[in-house]
PDB file of N, CA and C in Angstrom:
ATOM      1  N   UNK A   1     -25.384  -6.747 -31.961  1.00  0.00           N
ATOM      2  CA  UNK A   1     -24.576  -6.432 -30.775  1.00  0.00           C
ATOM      3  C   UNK A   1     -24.510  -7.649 -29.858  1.00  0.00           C
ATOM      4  N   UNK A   2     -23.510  -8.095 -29.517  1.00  0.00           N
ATOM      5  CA  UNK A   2     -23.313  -9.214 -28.607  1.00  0.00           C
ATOM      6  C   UNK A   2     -23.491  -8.830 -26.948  1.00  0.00           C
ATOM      7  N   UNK A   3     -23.622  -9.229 -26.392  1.00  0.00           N
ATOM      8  CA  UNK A   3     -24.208  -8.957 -24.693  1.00  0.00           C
ATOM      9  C   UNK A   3     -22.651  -9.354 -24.092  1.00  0.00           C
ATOM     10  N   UNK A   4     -22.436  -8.548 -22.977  1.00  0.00           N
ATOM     11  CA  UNK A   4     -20.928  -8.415 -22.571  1.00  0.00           C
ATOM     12  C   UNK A   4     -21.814  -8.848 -20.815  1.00  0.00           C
ATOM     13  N   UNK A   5     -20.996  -9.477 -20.281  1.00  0.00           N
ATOM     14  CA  UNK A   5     -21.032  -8.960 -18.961  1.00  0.00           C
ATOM     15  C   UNK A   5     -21.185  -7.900 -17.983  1.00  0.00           C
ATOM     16  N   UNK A   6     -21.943  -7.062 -17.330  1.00  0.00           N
ATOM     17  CA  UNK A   6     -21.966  -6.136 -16.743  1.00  0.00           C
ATOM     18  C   UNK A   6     -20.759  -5.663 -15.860  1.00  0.00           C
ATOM     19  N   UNK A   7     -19.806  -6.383 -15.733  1.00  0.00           N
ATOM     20  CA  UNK A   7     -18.371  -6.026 -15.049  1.00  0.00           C
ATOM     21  C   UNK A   7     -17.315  -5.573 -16.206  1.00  0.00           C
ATOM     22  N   UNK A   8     -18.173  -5.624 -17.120  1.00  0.00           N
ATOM     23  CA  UNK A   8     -16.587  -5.270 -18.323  1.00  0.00           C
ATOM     24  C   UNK A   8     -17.533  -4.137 -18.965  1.00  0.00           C
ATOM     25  N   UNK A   9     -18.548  -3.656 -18.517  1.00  0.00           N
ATOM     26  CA  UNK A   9     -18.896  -2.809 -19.697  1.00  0.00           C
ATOM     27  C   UNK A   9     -18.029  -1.255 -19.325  1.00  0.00           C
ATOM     28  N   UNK A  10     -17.811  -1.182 -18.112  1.00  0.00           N
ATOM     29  CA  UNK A  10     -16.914   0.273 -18.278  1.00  0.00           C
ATOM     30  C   UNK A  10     -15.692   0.139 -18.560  1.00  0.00           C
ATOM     31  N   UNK A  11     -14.647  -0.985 -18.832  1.00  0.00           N
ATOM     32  CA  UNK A  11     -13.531  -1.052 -19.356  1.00  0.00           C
ATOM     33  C   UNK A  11     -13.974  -1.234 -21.170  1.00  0.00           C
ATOM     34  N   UNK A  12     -14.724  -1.622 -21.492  1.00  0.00           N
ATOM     35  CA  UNK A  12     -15.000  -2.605 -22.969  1.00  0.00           C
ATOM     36  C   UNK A  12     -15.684  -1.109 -23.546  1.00  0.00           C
ATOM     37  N   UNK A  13     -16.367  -0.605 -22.888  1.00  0.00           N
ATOM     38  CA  UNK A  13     -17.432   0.698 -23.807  1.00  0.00           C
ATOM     39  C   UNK A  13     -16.469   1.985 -24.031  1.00  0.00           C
ATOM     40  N   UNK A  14     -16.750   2.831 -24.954  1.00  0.00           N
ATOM     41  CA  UNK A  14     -15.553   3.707 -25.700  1.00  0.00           C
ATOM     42  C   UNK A  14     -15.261   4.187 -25.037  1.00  0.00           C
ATOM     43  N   UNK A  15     -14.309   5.250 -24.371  1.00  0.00           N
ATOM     44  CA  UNK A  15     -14.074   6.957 -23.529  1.00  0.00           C
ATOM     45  C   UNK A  15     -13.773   7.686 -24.578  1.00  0.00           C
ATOM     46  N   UNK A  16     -13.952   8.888 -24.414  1.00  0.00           N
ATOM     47  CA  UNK A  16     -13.796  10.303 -25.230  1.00  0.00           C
ATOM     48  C   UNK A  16     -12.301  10.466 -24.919  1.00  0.00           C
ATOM     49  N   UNK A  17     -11.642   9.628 -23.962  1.00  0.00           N
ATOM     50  CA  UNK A  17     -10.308  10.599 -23.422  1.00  0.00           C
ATOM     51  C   UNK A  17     -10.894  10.418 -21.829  1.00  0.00           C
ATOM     52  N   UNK A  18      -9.819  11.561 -21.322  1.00  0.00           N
ATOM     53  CA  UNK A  18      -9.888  11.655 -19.770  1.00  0.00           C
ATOM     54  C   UNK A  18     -11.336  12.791 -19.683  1.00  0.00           C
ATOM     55  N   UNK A  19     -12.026  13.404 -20.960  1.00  0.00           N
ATOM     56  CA  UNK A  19     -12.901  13.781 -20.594  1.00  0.00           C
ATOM     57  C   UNK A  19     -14.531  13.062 -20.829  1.00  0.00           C
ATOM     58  N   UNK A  20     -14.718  12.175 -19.656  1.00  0.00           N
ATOM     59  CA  UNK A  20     -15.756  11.377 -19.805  1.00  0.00           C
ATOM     60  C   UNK A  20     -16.433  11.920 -18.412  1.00  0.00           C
ATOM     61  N   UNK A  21     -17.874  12.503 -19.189  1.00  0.00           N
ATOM     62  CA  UNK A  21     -18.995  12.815 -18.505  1.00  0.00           C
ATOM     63  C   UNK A  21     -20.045  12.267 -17.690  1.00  0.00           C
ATOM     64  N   UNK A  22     -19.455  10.830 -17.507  1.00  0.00           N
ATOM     65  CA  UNK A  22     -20.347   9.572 -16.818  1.00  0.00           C
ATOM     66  C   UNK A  22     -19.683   9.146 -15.454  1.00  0.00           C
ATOM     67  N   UNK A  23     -18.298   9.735 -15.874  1.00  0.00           N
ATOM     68  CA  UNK A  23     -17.362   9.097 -15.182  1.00  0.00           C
ATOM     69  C   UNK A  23     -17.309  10.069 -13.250  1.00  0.00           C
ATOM     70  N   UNK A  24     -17.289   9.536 -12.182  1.00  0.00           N
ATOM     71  CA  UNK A  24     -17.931  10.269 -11.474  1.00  0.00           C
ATOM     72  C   UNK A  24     -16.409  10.923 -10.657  1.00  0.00           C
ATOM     73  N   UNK A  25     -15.625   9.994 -10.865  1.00  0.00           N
ATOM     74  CA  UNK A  25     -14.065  10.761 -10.713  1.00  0.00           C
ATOM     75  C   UNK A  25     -13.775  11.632 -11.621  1.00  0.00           C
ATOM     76  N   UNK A  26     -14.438  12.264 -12.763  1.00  0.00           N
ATOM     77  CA  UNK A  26     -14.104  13.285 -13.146  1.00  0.00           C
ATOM     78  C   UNK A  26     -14.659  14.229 -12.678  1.00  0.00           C
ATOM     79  N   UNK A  27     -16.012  14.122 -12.071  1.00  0.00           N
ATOM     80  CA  UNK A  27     -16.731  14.968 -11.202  1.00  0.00           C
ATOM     81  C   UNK A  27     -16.182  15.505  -9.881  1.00  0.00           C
ATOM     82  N   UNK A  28     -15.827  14.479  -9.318  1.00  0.00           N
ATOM     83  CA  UNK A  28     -14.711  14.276  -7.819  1.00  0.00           C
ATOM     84  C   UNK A  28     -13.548  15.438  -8.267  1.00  0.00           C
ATOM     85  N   UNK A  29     -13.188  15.365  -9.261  1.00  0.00           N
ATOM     86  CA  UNK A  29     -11.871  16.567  -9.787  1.00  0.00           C
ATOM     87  C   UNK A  29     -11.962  17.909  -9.780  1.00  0.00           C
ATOM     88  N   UNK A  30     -13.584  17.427 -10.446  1.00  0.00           N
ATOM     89  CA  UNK A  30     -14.058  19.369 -11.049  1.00  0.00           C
ATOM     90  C   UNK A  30     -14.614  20.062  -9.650  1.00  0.00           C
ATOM     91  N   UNK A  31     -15.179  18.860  -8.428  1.00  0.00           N
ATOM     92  CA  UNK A  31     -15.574  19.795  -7.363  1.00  0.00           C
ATOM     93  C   UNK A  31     -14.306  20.248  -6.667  1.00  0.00           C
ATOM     94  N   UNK A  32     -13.214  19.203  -6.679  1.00  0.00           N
ATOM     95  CA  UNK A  32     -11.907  19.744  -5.436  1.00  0.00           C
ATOM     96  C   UNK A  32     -11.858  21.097  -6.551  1.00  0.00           C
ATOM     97  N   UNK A  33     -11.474  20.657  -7.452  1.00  0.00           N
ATOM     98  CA  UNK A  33     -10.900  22.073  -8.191  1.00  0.00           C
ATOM     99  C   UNK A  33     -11.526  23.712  -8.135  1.00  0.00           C
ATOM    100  N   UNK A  34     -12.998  23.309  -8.053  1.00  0.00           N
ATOM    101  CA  UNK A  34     -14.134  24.521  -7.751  1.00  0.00           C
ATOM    102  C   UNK A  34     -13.835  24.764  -6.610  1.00  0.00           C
ATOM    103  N   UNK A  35     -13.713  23.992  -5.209  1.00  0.00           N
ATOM    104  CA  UNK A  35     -13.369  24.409  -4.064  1.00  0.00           C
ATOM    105  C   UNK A  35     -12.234  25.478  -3.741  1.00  0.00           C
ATOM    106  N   UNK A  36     -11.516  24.728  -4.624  1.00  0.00           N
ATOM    107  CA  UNK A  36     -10.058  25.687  -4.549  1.00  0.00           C
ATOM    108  C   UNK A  36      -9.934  26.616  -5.126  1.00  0.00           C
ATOM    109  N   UNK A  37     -10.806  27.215  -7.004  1.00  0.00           N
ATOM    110  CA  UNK A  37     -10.587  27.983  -7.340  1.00  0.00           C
ATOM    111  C   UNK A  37     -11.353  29.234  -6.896  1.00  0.00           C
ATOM    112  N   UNK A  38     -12.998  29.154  -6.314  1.00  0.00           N
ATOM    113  CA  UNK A  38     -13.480  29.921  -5.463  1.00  0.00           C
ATOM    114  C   UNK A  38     -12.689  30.372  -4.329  1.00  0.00           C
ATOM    115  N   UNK A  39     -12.328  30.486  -3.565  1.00  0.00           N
ATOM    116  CA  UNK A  39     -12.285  30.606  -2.337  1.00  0.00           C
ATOM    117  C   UNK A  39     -10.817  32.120  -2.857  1.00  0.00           C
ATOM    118  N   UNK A  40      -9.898  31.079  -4.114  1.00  0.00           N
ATOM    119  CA  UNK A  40      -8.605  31.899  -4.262  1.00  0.00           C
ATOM    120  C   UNK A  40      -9.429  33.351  -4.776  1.00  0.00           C
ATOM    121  N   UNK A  41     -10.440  33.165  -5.416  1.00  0.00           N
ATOM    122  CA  UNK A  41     -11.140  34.457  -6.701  1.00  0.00           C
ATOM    123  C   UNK A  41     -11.855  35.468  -5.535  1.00  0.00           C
ATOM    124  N   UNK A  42     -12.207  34.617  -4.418  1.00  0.00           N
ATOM    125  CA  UNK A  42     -12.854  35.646  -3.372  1.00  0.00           C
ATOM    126  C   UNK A  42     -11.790  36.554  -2.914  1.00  0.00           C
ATOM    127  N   UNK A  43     -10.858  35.869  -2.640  1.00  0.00           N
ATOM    128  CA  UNK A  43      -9.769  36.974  -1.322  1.00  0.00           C
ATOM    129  C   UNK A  43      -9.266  37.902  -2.842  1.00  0.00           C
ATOM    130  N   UNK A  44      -9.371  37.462  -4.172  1.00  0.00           N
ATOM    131  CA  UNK A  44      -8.510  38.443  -4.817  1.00  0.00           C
ATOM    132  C   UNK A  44      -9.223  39.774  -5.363  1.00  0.00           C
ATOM    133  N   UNK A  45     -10.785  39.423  -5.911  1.00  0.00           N
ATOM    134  CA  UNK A  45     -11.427  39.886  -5.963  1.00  0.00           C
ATOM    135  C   UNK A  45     -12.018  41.331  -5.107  1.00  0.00           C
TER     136      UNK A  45
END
């Protein structure tokens, strides 16, 4: 394995797709989205 620079390793290292579990903007997504889908499930519920 050759040694990369630490500024290229999150462009250079694989992704699964848009679903990457490291990635902390996918996290940032899943909380707005929890925010929003709670709140709708309470009033319908």
């Amino acid at each position: 394995m050759e040694s990369r620079p630490p500024a290229r390793c999150r462009t250079c290292r694989p992704s699964p797709g848009w679903l990457d579990f490291a990635d902390p903007a996918l996290w940032a997504w899943v909380a707005v989205a929890v925010m929003l889908v709670v709140p709708a499930f309470s009033v319908l519920a």
